[in-house]
C-alpha atoms as a PDB file:
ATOM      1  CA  UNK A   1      29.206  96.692 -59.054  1.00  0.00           C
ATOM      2  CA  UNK A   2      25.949  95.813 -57.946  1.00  0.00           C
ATOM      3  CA  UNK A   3      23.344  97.001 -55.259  1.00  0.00           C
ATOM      4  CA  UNK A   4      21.065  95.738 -52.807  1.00  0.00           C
ATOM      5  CA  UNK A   5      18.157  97.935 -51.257  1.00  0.00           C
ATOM      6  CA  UNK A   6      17.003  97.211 -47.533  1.00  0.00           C
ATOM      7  CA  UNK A   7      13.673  96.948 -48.847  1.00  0.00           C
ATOM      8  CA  UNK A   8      14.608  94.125 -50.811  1.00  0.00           C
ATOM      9  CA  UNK A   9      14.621  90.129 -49.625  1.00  0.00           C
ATOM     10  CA  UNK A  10      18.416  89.654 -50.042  1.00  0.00           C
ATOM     11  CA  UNK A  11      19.046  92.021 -47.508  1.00  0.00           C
ATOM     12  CA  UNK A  12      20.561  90.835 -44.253  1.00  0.00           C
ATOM     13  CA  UNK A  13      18.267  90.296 -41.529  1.00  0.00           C
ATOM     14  CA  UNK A  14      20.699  90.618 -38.694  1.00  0.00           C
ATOM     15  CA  UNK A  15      22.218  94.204 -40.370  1.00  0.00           C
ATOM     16  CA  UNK A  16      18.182  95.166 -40.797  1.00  0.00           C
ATOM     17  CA  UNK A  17      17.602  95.266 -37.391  1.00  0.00           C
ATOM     18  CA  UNK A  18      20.683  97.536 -36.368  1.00  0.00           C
ATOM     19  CA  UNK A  19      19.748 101.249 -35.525  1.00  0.00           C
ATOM     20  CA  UNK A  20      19.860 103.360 -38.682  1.00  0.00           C
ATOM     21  CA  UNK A  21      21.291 100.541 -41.260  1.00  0.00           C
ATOM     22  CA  UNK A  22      22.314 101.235 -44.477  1.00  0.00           C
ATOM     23  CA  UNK A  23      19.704 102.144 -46.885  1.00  0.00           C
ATOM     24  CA  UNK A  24      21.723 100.471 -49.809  1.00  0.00           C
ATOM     25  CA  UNK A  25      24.401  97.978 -50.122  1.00  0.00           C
ATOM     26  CA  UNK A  26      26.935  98.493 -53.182  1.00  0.00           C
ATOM     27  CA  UNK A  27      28.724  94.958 -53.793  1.00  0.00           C
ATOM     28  CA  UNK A  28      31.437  93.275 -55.898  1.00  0.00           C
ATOM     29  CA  UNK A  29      31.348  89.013 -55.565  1.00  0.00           C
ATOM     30  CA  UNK A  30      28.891  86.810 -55.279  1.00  0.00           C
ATOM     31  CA  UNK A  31      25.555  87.458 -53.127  1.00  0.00           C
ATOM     32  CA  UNK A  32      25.102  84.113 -51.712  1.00  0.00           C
ATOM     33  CA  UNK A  33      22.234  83.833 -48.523  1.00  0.00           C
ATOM     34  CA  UNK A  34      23.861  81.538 -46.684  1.00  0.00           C
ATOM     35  CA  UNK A  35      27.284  83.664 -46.493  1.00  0.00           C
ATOM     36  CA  UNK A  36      25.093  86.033 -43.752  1.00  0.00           C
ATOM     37  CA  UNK A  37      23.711  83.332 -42.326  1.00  0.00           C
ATOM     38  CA  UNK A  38      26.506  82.508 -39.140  1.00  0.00           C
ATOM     39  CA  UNK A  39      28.819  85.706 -39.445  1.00  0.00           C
ATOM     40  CA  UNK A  40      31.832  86.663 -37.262  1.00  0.00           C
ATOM     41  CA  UNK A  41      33.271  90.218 -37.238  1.00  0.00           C
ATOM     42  CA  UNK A  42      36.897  90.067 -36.400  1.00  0.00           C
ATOM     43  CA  UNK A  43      39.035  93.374 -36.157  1.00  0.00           C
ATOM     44  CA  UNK A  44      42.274  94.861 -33.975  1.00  0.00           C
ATOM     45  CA  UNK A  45      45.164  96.853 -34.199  1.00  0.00           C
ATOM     46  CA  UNK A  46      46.545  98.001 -37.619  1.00  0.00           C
ATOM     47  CA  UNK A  47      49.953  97.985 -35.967  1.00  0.00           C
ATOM     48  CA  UNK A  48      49.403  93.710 -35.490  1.00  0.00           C
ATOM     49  CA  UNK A  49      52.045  92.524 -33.373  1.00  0.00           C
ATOM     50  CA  UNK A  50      53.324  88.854 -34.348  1.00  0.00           C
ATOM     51  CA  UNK A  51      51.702  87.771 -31.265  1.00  0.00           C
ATOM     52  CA  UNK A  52      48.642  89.163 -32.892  1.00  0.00           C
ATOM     53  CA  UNK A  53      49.301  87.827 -36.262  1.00  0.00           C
ATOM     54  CA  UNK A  54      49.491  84.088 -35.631  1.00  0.00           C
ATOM     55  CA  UNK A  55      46.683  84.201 -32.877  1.00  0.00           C
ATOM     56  CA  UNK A  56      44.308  85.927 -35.535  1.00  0.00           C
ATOM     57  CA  UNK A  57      45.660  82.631 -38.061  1.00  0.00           C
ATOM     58  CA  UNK A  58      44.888  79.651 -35.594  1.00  0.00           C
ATOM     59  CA  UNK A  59      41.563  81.560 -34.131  1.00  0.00           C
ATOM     60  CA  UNK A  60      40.181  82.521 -38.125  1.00  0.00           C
ATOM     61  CA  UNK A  61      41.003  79.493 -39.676  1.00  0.00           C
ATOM     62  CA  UNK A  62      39.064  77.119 -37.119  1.00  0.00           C
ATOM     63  CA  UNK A  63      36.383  79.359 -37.289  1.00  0.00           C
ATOM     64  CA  UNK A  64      36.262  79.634 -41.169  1.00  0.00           C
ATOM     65  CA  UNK A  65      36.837  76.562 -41.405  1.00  0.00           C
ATOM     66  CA  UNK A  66      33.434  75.303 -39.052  1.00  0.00           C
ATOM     67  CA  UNK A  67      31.572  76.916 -41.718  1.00  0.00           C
ATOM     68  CA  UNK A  68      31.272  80.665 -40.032  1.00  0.00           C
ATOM     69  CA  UNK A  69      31.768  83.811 -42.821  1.00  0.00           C
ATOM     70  CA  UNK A  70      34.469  85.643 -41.493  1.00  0.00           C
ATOM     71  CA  UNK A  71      33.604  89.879 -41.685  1.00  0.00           C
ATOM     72  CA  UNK A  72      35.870  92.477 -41.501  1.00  0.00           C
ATOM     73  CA  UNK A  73      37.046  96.060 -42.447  1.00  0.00           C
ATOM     74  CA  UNK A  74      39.909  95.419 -45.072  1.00  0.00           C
ATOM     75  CA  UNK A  75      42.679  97.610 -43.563  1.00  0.00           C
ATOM     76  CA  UNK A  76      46.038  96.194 -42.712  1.00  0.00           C
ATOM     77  CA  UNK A  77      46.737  94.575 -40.086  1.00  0.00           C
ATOM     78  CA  UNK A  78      44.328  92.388 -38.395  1.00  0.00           C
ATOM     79  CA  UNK A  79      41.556  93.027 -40.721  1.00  0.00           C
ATOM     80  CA  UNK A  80      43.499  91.800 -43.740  1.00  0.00           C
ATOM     81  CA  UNK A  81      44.853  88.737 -41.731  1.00  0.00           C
ATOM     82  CA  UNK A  82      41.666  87.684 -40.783  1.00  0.00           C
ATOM     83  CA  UNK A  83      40.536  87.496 -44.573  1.00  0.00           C
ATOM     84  CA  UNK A  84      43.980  85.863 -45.342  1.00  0.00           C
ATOM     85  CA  UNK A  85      43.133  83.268 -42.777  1.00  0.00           C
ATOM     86  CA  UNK A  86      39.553  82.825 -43.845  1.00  0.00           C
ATOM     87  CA  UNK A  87      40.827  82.360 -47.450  1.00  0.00           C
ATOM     88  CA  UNK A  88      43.799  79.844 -46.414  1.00  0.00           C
ATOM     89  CA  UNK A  89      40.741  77.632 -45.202  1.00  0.00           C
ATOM     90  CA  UNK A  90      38.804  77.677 -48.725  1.00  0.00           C
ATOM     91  CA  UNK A  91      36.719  79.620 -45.780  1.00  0.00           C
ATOM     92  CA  UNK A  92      34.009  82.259 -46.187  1.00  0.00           C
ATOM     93  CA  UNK A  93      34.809  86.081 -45.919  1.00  0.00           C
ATOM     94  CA  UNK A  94      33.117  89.438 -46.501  1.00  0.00           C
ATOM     95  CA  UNK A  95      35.301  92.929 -46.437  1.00  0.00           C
ATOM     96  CA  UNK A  96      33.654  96.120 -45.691  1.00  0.00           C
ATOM     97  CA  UNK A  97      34.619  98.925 -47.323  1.00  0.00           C
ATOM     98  CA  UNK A  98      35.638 102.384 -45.463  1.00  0.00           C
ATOM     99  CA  UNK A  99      35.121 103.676 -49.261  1.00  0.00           C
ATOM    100  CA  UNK A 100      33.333 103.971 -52.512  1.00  0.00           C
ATOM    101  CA  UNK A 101      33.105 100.384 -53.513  1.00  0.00           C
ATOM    102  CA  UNK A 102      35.204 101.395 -56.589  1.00  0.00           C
ATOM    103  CA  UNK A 103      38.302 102.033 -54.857  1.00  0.00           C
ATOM    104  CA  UNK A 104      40.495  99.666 -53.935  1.00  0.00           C
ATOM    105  CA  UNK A 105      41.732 100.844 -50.329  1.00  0.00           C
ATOM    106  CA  UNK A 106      44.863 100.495 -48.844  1.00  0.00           C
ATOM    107  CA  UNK A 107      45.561 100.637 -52.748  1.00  0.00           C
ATOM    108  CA  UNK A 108      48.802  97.953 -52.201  1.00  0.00           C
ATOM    109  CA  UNK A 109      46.273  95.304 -51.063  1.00  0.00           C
ATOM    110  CA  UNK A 110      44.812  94.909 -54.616  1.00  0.00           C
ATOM    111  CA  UNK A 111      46.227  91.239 -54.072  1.00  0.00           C
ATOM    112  CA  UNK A 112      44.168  90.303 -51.309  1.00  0.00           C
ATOM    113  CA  UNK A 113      41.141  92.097 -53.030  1.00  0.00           C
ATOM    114  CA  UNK A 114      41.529  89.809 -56.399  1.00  0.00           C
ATOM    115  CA  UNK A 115      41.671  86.799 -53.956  1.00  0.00           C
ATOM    116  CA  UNK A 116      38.331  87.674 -52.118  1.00  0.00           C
ATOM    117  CA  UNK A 117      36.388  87.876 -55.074  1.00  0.00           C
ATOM    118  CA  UNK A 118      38.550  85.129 -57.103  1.00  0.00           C
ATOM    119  CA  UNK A 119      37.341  83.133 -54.183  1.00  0.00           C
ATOM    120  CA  UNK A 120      33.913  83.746 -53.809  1.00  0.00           C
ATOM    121  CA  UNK A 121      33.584  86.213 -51.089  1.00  0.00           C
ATOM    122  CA  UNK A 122      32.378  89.286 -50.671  1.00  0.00           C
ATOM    123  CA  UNK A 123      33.463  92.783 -50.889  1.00  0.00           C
ATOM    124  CA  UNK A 124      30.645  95.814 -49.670  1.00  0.00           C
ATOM    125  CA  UNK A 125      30.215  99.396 -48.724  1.00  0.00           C
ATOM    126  CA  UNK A 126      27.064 101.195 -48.534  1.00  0.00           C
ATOM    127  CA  UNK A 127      29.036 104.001 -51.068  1.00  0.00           C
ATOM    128  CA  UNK A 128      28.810 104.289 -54.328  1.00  0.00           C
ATOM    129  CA  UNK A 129      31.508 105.050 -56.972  1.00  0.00           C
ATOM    130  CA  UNK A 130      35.151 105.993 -55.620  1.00  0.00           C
ATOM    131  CA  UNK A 131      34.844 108.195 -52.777  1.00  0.00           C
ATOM    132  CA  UNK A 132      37.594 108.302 -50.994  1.00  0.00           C
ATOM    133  CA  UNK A 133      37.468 107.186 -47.068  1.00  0.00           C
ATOM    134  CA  UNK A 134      37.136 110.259 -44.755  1.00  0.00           C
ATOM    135  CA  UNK A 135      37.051 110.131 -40.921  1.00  0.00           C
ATOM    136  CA  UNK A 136      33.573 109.692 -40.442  1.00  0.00           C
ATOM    137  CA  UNK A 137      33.282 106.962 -43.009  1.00  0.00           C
ATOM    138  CA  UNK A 138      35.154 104.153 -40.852  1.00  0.00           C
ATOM    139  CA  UNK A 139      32.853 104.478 -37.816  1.00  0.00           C
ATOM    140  CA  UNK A 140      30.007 103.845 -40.050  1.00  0.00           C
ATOM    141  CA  UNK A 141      31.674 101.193 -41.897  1.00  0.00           C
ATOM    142  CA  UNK A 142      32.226  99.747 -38.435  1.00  0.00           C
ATOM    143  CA  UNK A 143      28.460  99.731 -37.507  1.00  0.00           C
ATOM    144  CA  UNK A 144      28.294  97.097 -40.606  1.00  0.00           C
ATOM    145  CA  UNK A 145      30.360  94.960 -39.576  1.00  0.00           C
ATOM    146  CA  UNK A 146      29.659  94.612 -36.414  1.00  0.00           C
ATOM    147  CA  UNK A 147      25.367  94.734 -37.804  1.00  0.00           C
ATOM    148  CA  UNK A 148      26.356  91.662 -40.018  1.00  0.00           C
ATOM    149  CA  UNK A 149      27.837  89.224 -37.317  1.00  0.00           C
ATOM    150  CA  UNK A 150      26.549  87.451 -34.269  1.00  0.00           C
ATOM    151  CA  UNK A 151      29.699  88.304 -32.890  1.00  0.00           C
ATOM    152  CA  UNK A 152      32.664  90.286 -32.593  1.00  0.00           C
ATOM    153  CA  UNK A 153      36.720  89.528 -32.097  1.00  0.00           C
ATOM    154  CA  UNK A 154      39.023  91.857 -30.790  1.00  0.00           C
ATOM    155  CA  UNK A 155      41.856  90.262 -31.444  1.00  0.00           C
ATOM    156  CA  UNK A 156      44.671  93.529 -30.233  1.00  0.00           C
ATOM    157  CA  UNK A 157      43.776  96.982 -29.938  1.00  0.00           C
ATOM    158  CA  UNK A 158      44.897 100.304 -27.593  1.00  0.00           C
ATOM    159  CA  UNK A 159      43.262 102.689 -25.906  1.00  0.00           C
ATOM    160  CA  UNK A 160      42.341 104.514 -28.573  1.00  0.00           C
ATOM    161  CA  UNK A 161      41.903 101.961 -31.546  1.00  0.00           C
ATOM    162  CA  UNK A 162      38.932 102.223 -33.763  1.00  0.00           C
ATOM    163  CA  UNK A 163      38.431  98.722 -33.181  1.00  0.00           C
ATOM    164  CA  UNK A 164      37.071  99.468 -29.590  1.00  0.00           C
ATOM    165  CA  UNK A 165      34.226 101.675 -31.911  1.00  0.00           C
ATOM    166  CA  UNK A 166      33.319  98.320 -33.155  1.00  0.00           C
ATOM    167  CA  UNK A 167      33.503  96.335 -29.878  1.00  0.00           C
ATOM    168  CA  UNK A 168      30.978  99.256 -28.170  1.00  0.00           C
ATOM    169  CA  UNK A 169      28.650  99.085 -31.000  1.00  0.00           C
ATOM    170  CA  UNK A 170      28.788  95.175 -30.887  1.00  0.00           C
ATOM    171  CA  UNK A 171      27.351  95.733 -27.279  1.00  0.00           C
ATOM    172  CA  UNK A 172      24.707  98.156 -28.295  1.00  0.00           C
ATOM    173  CA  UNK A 173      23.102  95.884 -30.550  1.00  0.00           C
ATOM    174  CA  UNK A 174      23.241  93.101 -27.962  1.00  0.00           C
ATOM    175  CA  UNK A 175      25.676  90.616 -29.748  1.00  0.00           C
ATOM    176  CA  UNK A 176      28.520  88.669 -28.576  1.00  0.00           C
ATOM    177  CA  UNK A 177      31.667  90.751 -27.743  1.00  0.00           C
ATOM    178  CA  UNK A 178      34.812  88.314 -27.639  1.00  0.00           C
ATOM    179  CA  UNK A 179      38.666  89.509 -26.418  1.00  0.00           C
ATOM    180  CA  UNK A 180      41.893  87.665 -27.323  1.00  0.00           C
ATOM    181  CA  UNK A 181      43.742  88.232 -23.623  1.00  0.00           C
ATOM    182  CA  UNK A 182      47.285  90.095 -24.753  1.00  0.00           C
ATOM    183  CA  UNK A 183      50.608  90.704 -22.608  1.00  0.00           C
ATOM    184  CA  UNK A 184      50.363  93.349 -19.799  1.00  0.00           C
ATOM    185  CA  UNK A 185      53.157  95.414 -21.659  1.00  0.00           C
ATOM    186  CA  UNK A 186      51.942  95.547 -25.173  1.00  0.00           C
ATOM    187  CA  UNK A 187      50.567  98.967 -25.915  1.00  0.00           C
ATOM    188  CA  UNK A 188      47.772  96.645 -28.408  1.00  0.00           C
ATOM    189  CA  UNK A 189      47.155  94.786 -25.362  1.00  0.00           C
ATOM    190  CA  UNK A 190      45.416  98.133 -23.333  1.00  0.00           C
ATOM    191  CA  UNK A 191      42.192  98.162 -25.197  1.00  0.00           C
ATOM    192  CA  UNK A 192      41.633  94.380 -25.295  1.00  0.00           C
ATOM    193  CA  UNK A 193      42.570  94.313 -21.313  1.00  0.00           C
ATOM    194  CA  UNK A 194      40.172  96.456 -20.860  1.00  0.00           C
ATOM    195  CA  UNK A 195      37.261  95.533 -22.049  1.00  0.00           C
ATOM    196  CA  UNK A 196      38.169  92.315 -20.582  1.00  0.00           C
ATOM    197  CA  UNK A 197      37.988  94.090 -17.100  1.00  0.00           C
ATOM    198  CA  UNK A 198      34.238  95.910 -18.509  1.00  0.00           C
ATOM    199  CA  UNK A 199      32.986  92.075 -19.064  1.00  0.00           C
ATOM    200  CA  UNK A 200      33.800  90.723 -22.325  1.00  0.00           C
ATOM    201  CA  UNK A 201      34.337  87.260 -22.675  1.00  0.00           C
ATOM    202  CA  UNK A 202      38.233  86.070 -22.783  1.00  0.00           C
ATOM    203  CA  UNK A 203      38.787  83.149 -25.840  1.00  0.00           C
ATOM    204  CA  UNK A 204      40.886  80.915 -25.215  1.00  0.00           C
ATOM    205  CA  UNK A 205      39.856  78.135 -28.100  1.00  0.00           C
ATOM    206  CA  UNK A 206      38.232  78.837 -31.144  1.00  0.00           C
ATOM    207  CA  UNK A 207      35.769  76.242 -29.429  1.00  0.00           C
ATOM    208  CA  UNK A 208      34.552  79.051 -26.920  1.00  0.00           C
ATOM    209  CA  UNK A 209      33.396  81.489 -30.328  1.00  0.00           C
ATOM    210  CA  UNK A 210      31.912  78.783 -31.861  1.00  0.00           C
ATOM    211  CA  UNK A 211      29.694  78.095 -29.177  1.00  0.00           C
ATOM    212  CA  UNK A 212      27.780  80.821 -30.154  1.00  0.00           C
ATOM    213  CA  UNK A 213      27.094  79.552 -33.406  1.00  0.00           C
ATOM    214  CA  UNK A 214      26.580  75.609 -32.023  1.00  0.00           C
ATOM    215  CA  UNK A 215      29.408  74.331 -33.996  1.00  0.00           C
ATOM    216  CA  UNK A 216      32.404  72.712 -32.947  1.00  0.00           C
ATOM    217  CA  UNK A 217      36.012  72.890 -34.195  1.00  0.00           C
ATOM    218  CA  UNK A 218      37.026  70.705 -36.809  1.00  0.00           C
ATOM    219  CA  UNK A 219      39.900  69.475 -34.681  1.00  0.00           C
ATOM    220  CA  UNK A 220      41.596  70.543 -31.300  1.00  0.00           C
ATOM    221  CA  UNK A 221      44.658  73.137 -31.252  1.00  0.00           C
ATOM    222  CA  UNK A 222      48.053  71.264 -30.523  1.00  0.00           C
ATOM    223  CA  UNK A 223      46.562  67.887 -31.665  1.00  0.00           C
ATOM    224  CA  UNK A 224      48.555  66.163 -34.937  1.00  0.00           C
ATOM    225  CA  UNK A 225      50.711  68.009 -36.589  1.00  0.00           C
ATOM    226  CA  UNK A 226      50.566  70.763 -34.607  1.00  0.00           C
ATOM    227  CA  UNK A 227      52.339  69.259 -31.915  1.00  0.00           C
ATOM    228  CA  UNK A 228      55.005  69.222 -34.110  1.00  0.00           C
ATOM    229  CA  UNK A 229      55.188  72.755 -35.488  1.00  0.00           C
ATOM    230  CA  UNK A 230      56.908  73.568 -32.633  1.00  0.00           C
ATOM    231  CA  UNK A 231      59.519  76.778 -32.666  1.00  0.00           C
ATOM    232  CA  UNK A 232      62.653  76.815 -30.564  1.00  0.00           C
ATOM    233  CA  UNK A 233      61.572  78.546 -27.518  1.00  0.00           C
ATOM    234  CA  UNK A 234      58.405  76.673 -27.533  1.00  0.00           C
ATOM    235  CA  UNK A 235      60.138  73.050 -27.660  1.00  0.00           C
ATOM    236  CA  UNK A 236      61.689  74.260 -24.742  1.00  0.00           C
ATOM    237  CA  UNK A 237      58.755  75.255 -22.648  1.00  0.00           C
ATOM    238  CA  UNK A 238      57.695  72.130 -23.416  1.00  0.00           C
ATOM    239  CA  UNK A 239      60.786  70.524 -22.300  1.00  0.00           C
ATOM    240  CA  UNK A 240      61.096  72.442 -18.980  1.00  0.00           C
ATOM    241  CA  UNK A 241      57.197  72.115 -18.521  1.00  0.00           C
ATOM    242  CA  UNK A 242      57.410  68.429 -18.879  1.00  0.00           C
ATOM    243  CA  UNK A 243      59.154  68.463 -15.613  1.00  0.00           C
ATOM    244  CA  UNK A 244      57.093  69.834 -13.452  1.00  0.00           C
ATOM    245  CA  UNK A 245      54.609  72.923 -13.059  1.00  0.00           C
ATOM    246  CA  UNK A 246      56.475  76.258 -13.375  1.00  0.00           C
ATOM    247  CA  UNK A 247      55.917  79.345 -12.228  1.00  0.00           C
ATOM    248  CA  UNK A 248      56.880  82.680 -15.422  1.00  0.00           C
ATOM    249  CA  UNK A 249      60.112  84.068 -13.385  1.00  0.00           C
ATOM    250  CA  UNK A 250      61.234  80.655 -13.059  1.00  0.00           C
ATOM    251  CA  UNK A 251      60.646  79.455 -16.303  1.00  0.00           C
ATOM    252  CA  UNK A 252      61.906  82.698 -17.764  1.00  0.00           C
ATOM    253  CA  UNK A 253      65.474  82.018 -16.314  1.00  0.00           C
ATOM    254  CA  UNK A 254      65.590  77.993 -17.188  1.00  0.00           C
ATOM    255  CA  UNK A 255      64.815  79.286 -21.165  1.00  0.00           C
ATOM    256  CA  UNK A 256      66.644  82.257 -21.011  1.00  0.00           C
ATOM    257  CA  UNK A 257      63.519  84.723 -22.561  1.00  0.00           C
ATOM    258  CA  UNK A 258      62.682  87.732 -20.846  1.00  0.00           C
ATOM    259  CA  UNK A 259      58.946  87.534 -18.931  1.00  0.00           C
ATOM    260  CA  UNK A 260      57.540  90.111 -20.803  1.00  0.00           C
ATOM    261  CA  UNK A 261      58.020  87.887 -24.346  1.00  0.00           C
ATOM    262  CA  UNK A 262      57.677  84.904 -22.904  1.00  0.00           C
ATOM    263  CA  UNK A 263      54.401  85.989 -21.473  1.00  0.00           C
ATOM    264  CA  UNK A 264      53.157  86.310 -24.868  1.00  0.00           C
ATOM    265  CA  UNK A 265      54.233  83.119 -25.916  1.00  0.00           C
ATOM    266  CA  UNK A 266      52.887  81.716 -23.293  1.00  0.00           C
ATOM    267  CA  UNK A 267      49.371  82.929 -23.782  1.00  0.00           C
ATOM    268  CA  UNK A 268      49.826  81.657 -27.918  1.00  0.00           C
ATOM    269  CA  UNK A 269      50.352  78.005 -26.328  1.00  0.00           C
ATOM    270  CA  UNK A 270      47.393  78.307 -24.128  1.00  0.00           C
ATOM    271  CA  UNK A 271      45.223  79.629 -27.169  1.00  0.00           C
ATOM    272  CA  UNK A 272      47.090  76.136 -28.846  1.00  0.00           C
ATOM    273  CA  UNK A 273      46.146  73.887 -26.354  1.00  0.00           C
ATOM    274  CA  UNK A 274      49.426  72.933 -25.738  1.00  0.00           C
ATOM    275  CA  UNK A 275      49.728  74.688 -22.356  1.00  0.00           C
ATOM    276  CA  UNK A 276      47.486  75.521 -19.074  1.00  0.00           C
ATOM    277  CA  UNK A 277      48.144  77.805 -16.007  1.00  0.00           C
ATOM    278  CA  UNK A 278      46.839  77.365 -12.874  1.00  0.00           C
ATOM    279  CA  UNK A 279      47.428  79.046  -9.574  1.00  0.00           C
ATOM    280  CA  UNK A 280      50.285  81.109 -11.110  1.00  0.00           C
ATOM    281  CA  UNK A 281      52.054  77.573 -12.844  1.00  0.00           C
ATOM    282  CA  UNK A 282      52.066  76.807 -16.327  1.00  0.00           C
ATOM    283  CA  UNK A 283      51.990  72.819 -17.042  1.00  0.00           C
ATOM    284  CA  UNK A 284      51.718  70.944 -19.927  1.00  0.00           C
ATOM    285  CA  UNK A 285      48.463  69.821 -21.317  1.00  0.00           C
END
């Protein structure tokens, strides 16, 4: 364990200039500068969804993979897929801890906590020793994560989801607030929906987060082999798709999926490239 003092020069800038930031920053890794230089704080639901899941893989791993450090709070979930994703890139990532940076919490992702530090990221909290994490300790831990990025993900999260703590504080210090879109029925999908509706900005590429940053995508979703990764229901789509323009009810009775699920495919394939809607049809990009 090591420690970093806001007075010193290896603190982060961006984290500096938050409202109240940590006086001290306890660390385990490797304190590199340029791992705070283009940072992107990705969190959601801790009951991920598989919609969730494989949205938070193709969105992290472009983004990693452009060079951006990917930040998050360690929990399960979203927060440890977005560090899995990160890591599956040879990508950047820095976990914030809810706890004493001693203590290894959830205790069962000791794995993912080896791999961090095995592959030079970064693992933080601004306590020392093994404190456990009490209730007032993740709201703070948020306000550094969010105080370390130029941005913020919400990839799924309710009504009441801490991660919408981290998406208003991402406002308040007058950063980038971006919202994966969700299905209309998920319960993981509220949250996200609305701060959609308060203004955040919908992604629908890992193009429009890195933007921010000026850096492009090291290649397009559904180019190469992903064109070919292709489950069941989605060779379908493409199938039906191929024909013509297709409204969801219609296309929901020629693959024989519900609306509701195929509504969330649907959206994955956008977020893919492989698909578009306009004026209520899907069509094949």
């Amino acid at each position: 364990m090591k420690i970093v003092t806001i007075n010193s020069s290896k603190y982060p800038c961006l984290l500096k200039g938050i409202h109240q930031p940590p006086e001290s920053l306890y660390y385990k890794g490797r304190w590199r500068e340029g791992i705070f230089k283009c940072c992107l704080a990705v969190v959601g639901a801790r009951a991920m969804t598989s919609y969730g899941r494989r949205v938070t893989d193709e969105l992290v791993s472009k983004v990693a993979e452009a060079g951006v450090t990917i930040v998050s709070g360690f929990m399960y979930g979203v927060d440890a897929q977005a560090h899995r994703a990160a890591l599956s890139v040879d990508g950047k990532t820095i976990a914030v801890m809810p706890c004493g940076i001693d203590l290894i919490h959830p205790e069962y992702q000791d794995e993912l906590y080896r791999q961090i530090l095995t592959k030079n990221g970064l693992i933080i909290s601004e306590i020392e020793g093994s404190s456990p994490p009490g209730l007032w300790t993740y709201p703070r831990r948020n306000r550094i994560v969010a105080g370390l990025s130029q941005a913020t993900l919400v990839v799924e999260a309710g009504l009441k989801s801490g991660s919408l703590i981290t998406a208003d504080l991402t406002k308040r210090f007058g950063r980038k607030l971006f919202v994966v879109p969700g299905p209309l029925t998920s319960s993981v999908s509220q949250g996200t929906l609305q701060l959609i509706k308060e203004g955040a900005s919908m992604v629908t590429s890992a193009d429009d987060i890195l933007e921010v940053y000026g850096l492009k995508s090291t290649g397009a979703y559904g180019a190469g082999p992903r064109q070919k990764n292709l489950n069941f229901l989605e060779r379908k789509i493409i199938e039906k798709l191929a024909q013509e323009p297709r409204e969801i009810d219609v296309l929901s009775r020629l693959v024989h999926t519900a609306s509701a699920n195929l509504g969330a495919t649907l959206s994955l394939m956008q977020l893919r490239g492989l698909v578009n809607e306009e004026e209520g049809k899907y069509y094949v990009s």
